[in-house]
C-alpha atoms as a PDB file:
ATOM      1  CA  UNK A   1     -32.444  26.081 -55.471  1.00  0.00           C
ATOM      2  CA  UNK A   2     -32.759  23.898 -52.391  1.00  0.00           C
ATOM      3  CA  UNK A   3     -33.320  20.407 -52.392  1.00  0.00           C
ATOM      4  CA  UNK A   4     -36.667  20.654 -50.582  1.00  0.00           C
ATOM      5  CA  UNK A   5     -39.526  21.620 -53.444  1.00  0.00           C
ATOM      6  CA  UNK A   6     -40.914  25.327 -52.879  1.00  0.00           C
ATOM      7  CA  UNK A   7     -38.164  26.046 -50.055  1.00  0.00           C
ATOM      8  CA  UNK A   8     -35.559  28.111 -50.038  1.00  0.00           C
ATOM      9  CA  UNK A   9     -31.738  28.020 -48.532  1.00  0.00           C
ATOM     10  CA  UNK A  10     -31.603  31.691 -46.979  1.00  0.00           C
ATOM     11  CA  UNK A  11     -28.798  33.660 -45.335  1.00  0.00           C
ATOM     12  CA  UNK A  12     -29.457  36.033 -43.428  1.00  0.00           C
ATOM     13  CA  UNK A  13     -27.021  39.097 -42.533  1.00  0.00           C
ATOM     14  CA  UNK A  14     -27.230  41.172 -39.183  1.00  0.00           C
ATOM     15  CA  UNK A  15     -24.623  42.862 -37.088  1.00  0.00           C
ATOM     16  CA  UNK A  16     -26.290  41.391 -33.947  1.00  0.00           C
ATOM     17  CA  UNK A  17     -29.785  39.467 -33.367  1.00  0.00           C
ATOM     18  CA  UNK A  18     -31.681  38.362 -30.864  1.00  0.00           C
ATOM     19  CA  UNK A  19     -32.007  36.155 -28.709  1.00  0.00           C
ATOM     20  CA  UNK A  20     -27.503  36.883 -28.513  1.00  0.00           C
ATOM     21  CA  UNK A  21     -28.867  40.501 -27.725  1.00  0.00           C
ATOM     22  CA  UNK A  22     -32.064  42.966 -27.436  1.00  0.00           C
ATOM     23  CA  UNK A  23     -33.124  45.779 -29.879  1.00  0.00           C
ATOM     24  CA  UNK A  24     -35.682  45.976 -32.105  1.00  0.00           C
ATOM     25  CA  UNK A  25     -34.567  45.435 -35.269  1.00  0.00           C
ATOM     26  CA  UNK A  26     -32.376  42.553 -33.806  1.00  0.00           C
ATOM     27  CA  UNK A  27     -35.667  40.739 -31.970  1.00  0.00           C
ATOM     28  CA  UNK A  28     -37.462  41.302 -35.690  1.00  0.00           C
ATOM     29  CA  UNK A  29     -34.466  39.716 -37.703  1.00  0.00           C
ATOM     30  CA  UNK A  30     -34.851  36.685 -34.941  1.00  0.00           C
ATOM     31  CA  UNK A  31     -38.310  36.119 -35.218  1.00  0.00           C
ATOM     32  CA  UNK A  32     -38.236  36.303 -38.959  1.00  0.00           C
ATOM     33  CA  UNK A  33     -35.531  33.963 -39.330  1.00  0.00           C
ATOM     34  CA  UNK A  34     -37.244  31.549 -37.009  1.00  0.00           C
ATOM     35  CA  UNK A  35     -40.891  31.683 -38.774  1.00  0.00           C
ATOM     36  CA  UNK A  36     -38.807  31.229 -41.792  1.00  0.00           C
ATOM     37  CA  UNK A  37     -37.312  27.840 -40.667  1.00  0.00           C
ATOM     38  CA  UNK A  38     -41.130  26.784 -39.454  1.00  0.00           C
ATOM     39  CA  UNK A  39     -42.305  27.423 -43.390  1.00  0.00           C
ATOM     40  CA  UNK A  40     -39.588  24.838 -43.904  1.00  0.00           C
ATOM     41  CA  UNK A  41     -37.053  27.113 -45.268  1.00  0.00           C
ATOM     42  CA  UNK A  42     -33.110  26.633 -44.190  1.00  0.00           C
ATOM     43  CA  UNK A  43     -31.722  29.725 -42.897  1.00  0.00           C
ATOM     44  CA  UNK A  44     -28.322  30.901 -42.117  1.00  0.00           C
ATOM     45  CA  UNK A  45     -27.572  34.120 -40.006  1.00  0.00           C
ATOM     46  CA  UNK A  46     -24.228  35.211 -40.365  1.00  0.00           C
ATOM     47  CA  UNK A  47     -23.869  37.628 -36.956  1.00  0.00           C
ATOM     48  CA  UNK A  48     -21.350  39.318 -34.334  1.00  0.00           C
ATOM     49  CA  UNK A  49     -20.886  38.177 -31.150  1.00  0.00           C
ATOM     50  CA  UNK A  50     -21.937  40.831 -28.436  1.00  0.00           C
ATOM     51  CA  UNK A  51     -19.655  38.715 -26.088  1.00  0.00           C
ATOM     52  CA  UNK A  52     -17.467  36.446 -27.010  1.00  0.00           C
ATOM     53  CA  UNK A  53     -18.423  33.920 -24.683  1.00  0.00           C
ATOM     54  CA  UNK A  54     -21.334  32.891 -27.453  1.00  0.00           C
ATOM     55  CA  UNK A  55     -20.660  29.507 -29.794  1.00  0.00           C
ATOM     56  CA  UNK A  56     -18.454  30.310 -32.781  1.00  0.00           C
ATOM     57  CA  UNK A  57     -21.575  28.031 -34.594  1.00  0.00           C
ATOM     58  CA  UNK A  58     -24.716  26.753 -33.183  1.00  0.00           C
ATOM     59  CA  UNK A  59     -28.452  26.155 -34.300  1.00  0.00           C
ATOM     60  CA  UNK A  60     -31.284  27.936 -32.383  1.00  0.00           C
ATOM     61  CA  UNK A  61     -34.908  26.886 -33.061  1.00  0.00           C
ATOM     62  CA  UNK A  62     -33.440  25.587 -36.207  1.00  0.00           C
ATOM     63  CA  UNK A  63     -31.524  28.611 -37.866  1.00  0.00           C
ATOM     64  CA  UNK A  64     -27.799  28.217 -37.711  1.00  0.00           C
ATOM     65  CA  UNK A  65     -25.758  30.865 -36.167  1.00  0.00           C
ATOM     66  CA  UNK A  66     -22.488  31.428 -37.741  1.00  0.00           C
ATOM     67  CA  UNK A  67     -20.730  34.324 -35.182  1.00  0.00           C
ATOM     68  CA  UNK A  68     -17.811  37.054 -35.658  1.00  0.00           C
ATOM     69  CA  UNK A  69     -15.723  37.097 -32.750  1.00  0.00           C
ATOM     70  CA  UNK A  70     -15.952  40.861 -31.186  1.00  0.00           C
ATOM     71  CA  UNK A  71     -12.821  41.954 -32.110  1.00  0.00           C
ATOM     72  CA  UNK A  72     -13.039  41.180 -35.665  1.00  0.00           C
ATOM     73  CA  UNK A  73     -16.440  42.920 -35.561  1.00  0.00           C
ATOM     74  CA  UNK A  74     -14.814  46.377 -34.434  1.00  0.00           C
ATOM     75  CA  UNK A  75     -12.801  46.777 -37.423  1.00  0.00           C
ATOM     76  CA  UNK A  76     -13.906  47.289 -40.888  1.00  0.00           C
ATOM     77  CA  UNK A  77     -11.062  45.172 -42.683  1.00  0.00           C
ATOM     78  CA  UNK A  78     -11.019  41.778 -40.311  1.00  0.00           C
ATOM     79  CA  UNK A  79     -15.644  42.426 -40.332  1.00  0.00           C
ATOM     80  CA  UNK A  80     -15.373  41.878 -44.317  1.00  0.00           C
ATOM     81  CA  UNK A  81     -12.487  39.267 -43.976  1.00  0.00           C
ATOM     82  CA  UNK A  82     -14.835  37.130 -41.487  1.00  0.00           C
ATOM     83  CA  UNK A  83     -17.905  37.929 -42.892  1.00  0.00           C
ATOM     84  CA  UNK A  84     -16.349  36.910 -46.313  1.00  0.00           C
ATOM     85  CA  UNK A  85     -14.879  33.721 -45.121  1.00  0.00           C
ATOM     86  CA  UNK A  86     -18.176  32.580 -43.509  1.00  0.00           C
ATOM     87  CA  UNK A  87     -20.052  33.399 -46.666  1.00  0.00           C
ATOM     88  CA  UNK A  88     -17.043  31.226 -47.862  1.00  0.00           C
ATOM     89  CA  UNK A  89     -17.728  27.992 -45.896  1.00  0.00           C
ATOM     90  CA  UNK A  90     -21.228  28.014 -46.235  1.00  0.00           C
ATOM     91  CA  UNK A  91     -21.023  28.295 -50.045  1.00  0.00           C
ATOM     92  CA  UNK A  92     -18.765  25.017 -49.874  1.00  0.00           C
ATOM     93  CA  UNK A  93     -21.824  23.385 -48.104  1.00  0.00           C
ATOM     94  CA  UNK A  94     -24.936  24.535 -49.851  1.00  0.00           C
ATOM     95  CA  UNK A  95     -25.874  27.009 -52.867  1.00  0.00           C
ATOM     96  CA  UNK A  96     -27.552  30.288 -51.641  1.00  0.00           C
ATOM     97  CA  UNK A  97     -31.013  31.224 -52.933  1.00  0.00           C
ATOM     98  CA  UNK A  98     -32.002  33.923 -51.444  1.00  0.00           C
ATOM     99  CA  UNK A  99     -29.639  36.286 -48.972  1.00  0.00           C
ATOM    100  CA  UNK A 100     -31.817  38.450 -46.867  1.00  0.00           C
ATOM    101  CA  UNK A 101     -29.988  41.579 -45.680  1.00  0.00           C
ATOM    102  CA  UNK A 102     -30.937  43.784 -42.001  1.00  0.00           C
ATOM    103  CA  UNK A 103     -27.929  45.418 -41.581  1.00  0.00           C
ATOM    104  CA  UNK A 104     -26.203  47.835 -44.409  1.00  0.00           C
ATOM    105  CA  UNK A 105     -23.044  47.124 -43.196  1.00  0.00           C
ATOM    106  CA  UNK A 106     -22.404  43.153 -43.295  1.00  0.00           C
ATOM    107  CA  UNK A 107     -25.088  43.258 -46.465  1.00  0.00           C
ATOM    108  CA  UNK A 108     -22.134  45.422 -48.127  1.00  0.00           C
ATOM    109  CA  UNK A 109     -19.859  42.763 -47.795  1.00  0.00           C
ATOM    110  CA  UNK A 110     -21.939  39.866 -49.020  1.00  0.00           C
ATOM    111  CA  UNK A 111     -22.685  42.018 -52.119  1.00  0.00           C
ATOM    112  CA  UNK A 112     -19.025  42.079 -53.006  1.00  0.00           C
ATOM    113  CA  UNK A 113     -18.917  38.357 -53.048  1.00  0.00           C
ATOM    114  CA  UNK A 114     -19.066  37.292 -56.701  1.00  0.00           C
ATOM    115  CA  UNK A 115     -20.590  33.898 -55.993  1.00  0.00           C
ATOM    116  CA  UNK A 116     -23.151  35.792 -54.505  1.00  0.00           C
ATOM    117  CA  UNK A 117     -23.245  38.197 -57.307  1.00  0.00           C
ATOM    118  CA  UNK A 118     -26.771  36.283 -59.199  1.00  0.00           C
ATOM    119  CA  UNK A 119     -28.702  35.376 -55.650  1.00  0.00           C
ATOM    120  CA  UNK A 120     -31.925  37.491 -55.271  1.00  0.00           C
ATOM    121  CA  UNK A 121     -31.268  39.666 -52.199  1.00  0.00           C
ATOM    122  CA  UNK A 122     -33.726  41.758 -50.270  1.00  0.00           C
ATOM    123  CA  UNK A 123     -32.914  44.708 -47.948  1.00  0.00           C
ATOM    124  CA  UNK A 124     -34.983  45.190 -44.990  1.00  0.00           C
ATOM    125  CA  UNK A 125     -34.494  48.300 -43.714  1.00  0.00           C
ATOM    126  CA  UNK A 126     -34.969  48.445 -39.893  1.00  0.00           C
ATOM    127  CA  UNK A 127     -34.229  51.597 -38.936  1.00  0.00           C
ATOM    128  CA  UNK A 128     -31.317  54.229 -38.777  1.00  0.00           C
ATOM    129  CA  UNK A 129     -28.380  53.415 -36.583  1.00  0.00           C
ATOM    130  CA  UNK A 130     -28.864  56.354 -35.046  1.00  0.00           C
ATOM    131  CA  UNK A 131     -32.261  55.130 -33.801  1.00  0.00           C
ATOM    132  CA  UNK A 132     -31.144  51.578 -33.852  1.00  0.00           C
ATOM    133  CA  UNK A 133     -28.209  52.805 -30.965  1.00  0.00           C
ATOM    134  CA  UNK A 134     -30.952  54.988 -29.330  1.00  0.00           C
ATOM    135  CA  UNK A 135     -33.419  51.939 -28.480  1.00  0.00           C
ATOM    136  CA  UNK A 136     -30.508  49.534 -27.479  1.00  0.00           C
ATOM    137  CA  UNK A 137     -29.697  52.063 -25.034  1.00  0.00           C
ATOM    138  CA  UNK A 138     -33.221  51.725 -23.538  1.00  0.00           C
ATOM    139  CA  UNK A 139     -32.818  48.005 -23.181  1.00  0.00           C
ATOM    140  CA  UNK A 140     -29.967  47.986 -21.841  1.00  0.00           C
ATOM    141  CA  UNK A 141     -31.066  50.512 -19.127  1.00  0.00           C
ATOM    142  CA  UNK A 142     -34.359  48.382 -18.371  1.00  0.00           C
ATOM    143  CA  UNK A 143     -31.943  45.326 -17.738  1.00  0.00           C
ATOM    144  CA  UNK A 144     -31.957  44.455 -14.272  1.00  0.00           C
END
């Protein structure tokens, strides 16, 4: 449990999220994780980079961003090895209470970690990727 009483230490898995990039279920996984810090939780999001001009690690409105270069993030084998090894690191600095999962895919790789095997996890199903694809289409074509 974290140190703080009635708190919780929460990672938080998406294959992108705002504000790195727009789509719906990315802009809800953002605003989440933010009203989560501001109920004075600790929150983790373990993410892709759209570009990989973004940090590596940085802290936004207090959650802490810990990015997958995108070339690890277009191949199944190096996703889980990053995604594994920042699950890894972060272990080695804090214990876990809750992991919160958006995205099927990076969620199925923090399930297989057996030192995440007792945490409480929730799934919160956005949407299909199917529809997920469809709306980033639309923001990207409302960009200016």
């Amino acid at each position: 449990m974290a140190s703080r009483p009635n708190t919780l230490t929460i990672l938080s898995l998406q294959y992108h999220t705002a504000p790195d990039e727009r789509g719906g279920a990315w802009g809800l996984t953002w605003e989440v994780n933010k009203h989560l810090v501001r109920r004075g939780h600790a929150v983790f999001c373990i993410t892709c980079k759209p570009v990989d001009a973004l940090p590596a690690s940085e802290v936004l409105e207090g959650v802490r961003f810990e990015r997958i270069r995108v070339s690890a993030s277009k191949n199944f084998f190096h996703l889980w090895r990053a995604v594994r090894r920042r699950i890894h690191r972060l272990l080695e600095e804090t214990d876990i209470d809750l992991v919160h999962i958006h995205n099927p895919l990076i969620g199925f790789f923090a399930v297989l970690n057996k030192r995440l095997r007792n945490v409480p996890k929730v799934y919160h199903f956005h949407s299909s990727w199917v529809d997920e694809e469809r709306v980033n289409r639309l923001a990207a074509a409302e960009e200016p």
